[in-house]
C-alpha atoms as a PDB file:
ATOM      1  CA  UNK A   1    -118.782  15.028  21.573  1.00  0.00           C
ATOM      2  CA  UNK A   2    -117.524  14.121  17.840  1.00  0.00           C
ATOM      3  CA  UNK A   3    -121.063  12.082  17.010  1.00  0.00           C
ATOM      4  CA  UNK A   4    -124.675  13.657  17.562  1.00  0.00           C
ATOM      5  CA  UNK A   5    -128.173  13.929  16.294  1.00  0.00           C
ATOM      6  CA  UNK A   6    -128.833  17.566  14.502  1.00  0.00           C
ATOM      7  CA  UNK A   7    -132.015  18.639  13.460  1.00  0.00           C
ATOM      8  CA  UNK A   8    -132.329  21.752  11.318  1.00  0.00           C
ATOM      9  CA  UNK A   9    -134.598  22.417   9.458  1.00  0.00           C
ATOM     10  CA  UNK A  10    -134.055  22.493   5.489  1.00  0.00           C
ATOM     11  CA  UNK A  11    -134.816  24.700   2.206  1.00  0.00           C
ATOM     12  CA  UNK A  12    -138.388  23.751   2.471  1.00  0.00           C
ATOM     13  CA  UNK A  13    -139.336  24.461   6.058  1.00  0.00           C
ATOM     14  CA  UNK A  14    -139.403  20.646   6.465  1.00  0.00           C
ATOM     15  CA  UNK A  15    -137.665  18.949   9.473  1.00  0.00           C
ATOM     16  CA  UNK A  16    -134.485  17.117   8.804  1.00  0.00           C
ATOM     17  CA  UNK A  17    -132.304  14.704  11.597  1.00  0.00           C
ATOM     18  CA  UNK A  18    -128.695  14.800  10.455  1.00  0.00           C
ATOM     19  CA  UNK A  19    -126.342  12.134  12.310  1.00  0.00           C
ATOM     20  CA  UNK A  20    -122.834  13.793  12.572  1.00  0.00           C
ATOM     21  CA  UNK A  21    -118.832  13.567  13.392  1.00  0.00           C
ATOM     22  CA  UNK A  22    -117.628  16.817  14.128  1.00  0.00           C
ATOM     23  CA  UNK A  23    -119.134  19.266  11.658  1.00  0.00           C
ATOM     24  CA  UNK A  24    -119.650  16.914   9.058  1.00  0.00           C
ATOM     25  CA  UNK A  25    -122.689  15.324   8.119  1.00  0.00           C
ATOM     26  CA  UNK A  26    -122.697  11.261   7.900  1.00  0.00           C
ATOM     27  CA  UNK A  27    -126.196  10.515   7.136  1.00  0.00           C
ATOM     28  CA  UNK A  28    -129.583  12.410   7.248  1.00  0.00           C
ATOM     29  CA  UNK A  29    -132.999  11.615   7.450  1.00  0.00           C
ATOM     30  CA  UNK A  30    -135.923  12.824   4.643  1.00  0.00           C
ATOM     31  CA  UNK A  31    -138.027  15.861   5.536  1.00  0.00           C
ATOM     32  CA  UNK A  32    -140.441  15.337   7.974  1.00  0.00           C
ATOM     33  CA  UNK A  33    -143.375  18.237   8.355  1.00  0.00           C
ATOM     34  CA  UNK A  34    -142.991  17.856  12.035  1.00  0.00           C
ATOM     35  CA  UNK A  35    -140.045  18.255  14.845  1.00  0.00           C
ATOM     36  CA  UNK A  36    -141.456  15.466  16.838  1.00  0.00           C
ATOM     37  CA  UNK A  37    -141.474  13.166  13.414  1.00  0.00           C
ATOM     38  CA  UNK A  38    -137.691  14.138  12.934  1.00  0.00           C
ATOM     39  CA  UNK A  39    -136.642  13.187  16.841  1.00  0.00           C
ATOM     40  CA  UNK A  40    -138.649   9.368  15.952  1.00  0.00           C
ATOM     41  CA  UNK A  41    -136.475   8.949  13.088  1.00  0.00           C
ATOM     42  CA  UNK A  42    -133.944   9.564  15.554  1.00  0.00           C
ATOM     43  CA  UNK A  43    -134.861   7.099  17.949  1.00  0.00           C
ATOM     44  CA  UNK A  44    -135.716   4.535  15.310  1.00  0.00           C
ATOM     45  CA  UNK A  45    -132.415   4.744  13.925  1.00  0.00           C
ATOM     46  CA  UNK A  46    -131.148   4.356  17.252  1.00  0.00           C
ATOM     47  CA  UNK A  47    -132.813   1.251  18.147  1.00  0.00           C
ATOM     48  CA  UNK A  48    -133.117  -0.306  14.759  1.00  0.00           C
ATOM     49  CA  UNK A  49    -129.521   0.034  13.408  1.00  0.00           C
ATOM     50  CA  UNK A  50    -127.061  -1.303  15.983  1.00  0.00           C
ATOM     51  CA  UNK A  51    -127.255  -4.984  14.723  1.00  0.00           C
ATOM     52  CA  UNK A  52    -128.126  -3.398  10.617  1.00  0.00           C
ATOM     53  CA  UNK A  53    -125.772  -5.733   8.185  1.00  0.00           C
ATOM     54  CA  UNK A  54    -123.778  -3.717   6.237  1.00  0.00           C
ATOM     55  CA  UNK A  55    -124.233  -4.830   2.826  1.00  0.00           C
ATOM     56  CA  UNK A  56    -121.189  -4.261  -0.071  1.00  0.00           C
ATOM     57  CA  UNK A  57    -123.334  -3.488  -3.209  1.00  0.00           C
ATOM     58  CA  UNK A  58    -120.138  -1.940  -4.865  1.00  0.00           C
ATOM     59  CA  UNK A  59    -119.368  -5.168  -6.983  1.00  0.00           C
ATOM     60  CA  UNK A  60    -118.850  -5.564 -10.680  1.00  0.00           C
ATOM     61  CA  UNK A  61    -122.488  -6.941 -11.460  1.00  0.00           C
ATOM     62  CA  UNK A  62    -124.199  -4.284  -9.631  1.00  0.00           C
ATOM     63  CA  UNK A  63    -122.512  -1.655 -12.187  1.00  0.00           C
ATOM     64  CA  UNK A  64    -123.705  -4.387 -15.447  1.00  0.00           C
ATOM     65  CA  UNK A  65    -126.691  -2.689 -17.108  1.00  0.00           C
ATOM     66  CA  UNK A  66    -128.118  -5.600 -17.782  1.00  0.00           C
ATOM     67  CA  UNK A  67    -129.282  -6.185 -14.101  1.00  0.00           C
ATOM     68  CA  UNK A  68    -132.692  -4.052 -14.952  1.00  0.00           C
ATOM     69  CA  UNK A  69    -133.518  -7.008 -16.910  1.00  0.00           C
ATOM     70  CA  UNK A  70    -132.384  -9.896 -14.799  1.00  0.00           C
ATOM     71  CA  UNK A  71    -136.137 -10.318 -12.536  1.00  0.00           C
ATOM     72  CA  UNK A  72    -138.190  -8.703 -15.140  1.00  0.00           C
ATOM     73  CA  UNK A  73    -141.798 -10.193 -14.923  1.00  0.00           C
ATOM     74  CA  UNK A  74    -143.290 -10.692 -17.995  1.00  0.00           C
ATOM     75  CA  UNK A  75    -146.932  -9.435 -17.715  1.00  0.00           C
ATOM     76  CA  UNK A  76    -149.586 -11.989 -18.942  1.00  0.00           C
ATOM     77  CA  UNK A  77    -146.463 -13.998 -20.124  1.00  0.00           C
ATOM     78  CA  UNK A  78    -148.418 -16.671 -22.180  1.00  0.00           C
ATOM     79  CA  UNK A  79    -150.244 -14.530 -24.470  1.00  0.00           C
ATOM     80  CA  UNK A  80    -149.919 -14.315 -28.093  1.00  0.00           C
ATOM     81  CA  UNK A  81    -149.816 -10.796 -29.705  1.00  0.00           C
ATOM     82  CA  UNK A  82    -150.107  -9.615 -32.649  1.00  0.00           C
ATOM     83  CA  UNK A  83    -147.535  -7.023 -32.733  1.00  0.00           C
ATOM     84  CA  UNK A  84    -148.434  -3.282 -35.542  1.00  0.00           C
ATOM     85  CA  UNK A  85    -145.738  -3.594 -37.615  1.00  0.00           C
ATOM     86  CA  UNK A  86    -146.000  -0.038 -38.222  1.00  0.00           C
ATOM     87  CA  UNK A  87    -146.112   1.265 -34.854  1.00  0.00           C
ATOM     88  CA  UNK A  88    -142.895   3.450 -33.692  1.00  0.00           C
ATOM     89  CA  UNK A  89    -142.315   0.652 -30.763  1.00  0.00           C
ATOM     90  CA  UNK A  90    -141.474  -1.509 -33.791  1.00  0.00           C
ATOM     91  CA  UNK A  91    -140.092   0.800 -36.186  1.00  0.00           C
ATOM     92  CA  UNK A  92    -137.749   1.431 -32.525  1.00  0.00           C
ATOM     93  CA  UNK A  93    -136.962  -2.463 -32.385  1.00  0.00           C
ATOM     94  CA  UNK A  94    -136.441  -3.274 -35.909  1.00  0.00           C
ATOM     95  CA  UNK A  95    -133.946  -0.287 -36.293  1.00  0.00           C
ATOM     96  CA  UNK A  96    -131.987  -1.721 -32.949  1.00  0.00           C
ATOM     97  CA  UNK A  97    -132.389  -5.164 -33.877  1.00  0.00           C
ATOM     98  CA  UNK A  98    -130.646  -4.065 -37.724  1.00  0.00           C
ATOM     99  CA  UNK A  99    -127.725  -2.009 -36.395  1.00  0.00           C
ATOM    100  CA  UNK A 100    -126.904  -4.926 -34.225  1.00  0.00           C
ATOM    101  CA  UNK A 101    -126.767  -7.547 -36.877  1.00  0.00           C
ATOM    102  CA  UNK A 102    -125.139  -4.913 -39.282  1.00  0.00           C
ATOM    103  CA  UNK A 103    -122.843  -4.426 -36.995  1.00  0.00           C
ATOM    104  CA  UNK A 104    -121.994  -8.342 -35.766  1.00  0.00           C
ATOM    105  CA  UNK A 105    -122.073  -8.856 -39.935  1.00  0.00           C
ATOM    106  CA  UNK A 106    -119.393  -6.000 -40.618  1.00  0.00           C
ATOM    107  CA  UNK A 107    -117.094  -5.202 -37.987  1.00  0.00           C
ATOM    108  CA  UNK A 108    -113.552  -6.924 -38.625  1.00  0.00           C
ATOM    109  CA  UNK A 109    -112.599  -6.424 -34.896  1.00  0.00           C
ATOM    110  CA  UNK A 110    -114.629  -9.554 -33.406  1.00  0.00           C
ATOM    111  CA  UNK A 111    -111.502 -11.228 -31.752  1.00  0.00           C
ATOM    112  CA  UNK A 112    -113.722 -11.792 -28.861  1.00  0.00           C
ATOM    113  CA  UNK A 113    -116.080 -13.965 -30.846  1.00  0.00           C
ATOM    114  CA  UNK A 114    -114.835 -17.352 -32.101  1.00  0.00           C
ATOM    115  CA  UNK A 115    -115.876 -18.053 -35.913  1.00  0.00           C
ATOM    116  CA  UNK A 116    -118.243 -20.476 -34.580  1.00  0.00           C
ATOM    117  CA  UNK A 117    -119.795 -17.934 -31.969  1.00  0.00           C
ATOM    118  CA  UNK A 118    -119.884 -15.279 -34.210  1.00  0.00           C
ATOM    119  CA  UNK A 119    -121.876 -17.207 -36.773  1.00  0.00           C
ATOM    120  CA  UNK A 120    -124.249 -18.268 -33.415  1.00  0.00           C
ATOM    121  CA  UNK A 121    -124.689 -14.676 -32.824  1.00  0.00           C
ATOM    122  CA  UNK A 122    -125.483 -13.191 -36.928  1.00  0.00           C
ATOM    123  CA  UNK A 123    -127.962 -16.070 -36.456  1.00  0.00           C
ATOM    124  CA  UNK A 124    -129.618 -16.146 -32.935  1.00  0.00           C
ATOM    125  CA  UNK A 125    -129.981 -12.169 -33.837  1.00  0.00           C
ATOM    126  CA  UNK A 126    -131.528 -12.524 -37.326  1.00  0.00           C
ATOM    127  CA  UNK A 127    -133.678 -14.949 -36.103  1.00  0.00           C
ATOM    128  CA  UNK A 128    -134.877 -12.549 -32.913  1.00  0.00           C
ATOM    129  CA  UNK A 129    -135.866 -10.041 -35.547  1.00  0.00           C
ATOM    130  CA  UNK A 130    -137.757 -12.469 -38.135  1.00  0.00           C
ATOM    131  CA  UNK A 131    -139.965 -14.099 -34.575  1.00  0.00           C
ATOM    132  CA  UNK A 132    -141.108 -10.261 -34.143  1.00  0.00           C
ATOM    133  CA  UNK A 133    -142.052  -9.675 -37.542  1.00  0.00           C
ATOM    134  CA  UNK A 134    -144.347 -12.596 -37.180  1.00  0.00           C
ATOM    135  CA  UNK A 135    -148.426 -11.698 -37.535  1.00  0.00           C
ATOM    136  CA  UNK A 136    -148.440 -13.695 -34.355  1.00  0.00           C
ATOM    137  CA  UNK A 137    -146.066 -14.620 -31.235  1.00  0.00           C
ATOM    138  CA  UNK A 138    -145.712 -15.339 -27.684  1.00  0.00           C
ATOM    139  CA  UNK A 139    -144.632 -13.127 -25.546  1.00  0.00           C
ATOM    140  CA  UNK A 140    -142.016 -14.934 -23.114  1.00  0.00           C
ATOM    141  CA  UNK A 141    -141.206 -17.166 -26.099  1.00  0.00           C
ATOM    142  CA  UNK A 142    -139.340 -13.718 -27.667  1.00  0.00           C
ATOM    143  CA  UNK A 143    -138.522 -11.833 -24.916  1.00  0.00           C
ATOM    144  CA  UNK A 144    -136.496 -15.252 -23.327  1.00  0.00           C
ATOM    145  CA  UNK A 145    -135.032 -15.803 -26.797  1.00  0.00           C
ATOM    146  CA  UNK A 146    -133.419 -11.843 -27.487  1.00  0.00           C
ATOM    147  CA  UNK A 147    -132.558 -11.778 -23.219  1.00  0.00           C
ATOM    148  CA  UNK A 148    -130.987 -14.994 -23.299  1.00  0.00           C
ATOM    149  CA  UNK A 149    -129.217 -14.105 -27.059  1.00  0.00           C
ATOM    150  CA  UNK A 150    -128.718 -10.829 -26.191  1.00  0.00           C
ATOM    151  CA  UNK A 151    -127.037 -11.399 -22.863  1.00  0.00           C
ATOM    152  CA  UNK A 152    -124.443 -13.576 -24.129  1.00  0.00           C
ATOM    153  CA  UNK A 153    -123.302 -10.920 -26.441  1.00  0.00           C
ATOM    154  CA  UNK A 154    -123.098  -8.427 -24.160  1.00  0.00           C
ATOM    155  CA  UNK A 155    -121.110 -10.698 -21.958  1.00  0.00           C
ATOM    156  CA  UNK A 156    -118.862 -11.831 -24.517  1.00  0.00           C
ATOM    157  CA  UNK A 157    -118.089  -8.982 -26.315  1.00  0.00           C
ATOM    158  CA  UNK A 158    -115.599  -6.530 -25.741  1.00  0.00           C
ATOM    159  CA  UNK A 159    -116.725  -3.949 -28.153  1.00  0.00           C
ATOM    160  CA  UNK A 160    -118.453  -1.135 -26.221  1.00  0.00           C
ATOM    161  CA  UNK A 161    -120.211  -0.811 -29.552  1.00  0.00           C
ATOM    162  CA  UNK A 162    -121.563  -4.259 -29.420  1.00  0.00           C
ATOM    163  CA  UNK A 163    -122.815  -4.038 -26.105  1.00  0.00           C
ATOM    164  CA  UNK A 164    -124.436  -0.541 -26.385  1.00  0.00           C
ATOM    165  CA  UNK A 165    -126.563  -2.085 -29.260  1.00  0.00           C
ATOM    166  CA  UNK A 166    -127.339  -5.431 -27.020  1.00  0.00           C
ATOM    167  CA  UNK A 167    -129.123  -3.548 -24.521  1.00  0.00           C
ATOM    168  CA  UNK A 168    -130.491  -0.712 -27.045  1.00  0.00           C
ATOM    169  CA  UNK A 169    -132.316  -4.077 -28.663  1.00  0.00           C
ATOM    170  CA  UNK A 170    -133.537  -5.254 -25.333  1.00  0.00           C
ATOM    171  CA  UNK A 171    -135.020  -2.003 -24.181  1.00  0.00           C
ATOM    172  CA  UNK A 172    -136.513  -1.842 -27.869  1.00  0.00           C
ATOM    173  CA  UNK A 173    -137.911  -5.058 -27.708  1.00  0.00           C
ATOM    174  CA  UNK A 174    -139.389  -4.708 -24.192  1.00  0.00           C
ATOM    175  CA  UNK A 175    -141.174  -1.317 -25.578  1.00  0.00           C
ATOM    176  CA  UNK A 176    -142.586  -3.437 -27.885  1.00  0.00           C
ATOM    177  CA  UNK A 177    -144.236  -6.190 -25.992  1.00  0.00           C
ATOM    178  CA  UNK A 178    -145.055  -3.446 -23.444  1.00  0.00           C
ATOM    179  CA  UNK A 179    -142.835  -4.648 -20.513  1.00  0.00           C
ATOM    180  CA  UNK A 180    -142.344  -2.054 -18.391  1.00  0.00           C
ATOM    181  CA  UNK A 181    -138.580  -1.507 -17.074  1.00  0.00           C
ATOM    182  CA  UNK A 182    -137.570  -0.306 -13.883  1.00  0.00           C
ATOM    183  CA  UNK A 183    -135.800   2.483 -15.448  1.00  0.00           C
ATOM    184  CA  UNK A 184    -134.718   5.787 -14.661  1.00  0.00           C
END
């Protein structure tokens, strides 16, 4: 009898079906506020999993922390804003979007970068922050240009530095067009 079903019932008097080899616990249900709601799960796992496809989710790109913004949807994607320059969103973006150029402008360790791409990147970044300081812009016009810029830096450089302020500009940028991330 190395595998069976256990159910116990856990901290908060809930009902909990723990699947089991020997004395140690494999996998275990949610709390359910009935016994007889515990023993289904049971049953459903039972007749549900046997053909389940394991699925390896343990690659490289499922680690990248860029994949929050890979199938963002862009709410009312072809409106034009008028973005408050003097809101803290902003203030947020425009001190992300600096560092990052400041930093692509300064750094002597850019190995990574040809002189061509490097020049690419000072540009395609300055040019991110002068579209937001526009009176008026699309929305999915700026966020595509800063994902699409600020992906290939993050891809391309090696600089942990670099990268950090990539995706600290992104997540800035989306606070300011209000596009919600699946974060945290």
């Amino acid at each position: 009898m190395a595998h069976r079903w256990t159910i116990k019932k856990n901290r908060a008097g809930e009902y909990v079906a723990y699947f089991m080899y020997d004395n140690e616990v494999i996998w275990w249900t949610e709390g359910y506020s009935s016994k007889a709601s515990a023993k289904n799960a049971i049953e459903s796992v039972k007749k549900n999993a046997p053909g389940a496809e394991a699925v390896d989710e343990t690659d490289s790109a499922s680690d990248d922390p860029l994949n929050i913004f890979r199938d963002i949807q862009i709410p009312a994607a072809d409106r034009l804003v008028s973005p408050n320059h003097n809101s803290k969103e902003f203030k947020n973006f425009e001190v992300a979007q600096e560092k990052l150029a400041d930093k692509l402008r300064r750094s002597n360790d850019l190995r990574d970068f040809e002189s061509e791409e490097l020049a690419v990147a000072r540009h395609e970044v300055s040019a991110i922050g002068d579209e937001a300081r526009k009176s008026s812009l699309r929305v999915e016009r700026l966020w595509n240009m800063a994902k699409n810029t600020l992906f290939w830096i993050f891809e391309k450089a090696v600089d942990g530095v670099i990268k950090a302020l990539a995706v600290g500009a992104l997540i800035a940028l989306a606070a300011l067009l209000g596009i919600p991330l699946p974060i945290g």
